[in-house]
Protein backbone atom coordinates (compact mmCIF):
# COMPACT_ATOMS: atom_id res chain seq x y z
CA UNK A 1 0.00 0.00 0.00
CA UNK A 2 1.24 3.67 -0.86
CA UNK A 3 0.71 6.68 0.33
CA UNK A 4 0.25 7.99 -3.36
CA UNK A 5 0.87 8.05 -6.92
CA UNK A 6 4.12 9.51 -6.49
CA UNK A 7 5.53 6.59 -3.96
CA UNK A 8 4.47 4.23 -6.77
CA UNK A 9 6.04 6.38 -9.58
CA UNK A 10 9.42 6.23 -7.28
CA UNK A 11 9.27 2.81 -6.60
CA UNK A 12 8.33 1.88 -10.45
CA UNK A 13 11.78 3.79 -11.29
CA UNK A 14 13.65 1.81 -8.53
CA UNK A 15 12.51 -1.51 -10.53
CA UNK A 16 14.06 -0.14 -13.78
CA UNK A 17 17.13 1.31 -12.91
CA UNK A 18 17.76 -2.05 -10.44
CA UNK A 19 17.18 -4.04 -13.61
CA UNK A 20 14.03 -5.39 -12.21
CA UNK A 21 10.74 -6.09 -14.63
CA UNK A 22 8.10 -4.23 -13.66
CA UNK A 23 5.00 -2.47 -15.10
CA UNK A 24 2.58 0.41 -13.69
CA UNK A 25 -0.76 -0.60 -13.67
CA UNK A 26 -3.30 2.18 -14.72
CA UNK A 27 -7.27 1.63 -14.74
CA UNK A 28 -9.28 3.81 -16.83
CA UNK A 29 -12.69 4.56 -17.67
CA UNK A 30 -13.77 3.56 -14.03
CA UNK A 31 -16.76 6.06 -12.62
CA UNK A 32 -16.99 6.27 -9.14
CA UNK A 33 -17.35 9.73 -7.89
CA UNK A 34 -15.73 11.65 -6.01
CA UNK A 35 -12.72 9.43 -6.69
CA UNK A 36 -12.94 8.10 -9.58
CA UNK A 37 -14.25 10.17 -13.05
CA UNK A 38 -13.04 7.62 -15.66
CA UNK A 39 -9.80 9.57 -16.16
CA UNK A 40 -6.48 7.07 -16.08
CA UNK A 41 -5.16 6.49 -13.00
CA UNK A 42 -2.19 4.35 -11.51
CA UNK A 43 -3.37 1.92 -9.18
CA UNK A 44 -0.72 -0.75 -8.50
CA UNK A 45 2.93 -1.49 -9.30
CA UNK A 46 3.56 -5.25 -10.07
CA UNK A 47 7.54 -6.31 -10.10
CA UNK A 48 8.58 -9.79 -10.71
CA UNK A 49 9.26 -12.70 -11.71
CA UNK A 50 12.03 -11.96 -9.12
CA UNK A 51 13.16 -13.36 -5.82
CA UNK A 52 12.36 -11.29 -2.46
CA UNK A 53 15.85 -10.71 -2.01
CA UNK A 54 15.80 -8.62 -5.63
CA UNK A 55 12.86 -6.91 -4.52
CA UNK A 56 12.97 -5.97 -1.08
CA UNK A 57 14.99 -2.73 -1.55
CA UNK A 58 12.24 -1.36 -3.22
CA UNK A 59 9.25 -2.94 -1.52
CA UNK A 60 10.55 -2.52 2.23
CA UNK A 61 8.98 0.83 2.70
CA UNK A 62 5.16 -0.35 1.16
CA UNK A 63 2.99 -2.13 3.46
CA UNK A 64 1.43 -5.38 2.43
CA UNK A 65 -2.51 -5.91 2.23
């Protein structure tokens, strides 16, 4: 869990420049008000294949749901 867009945007450039594959994961067209009004927005950051060891640098600071 993040505290926002910008801890995931971090992270996600921790993953590439540590060589690790990774992709940010945007949902769009979702309606929901007042959060939500269908414009893209990044939700998640999913890393791996990789072991925890490879990770944890970047992960350490996230808390797990």
């Amino acid at each position: 869990q993040a505290k926002n867009e910008a801890a995931l945007r971090r992270a996600y450039q921790e993953c590439l420049e540590a060589g690790l594959p990774c992709s940010l994961i945007i949902d769009e067209n979702h309606i929901l008000p007042p959060h939500f009004d269908g414009s893209p927005i990044v939700t998640a950051l999913g890393i791996g294949p990789v072991s925890r060891a490879d990770a944890r640098p970047v992960v350490k600071r996230f808390k797990c749901v």
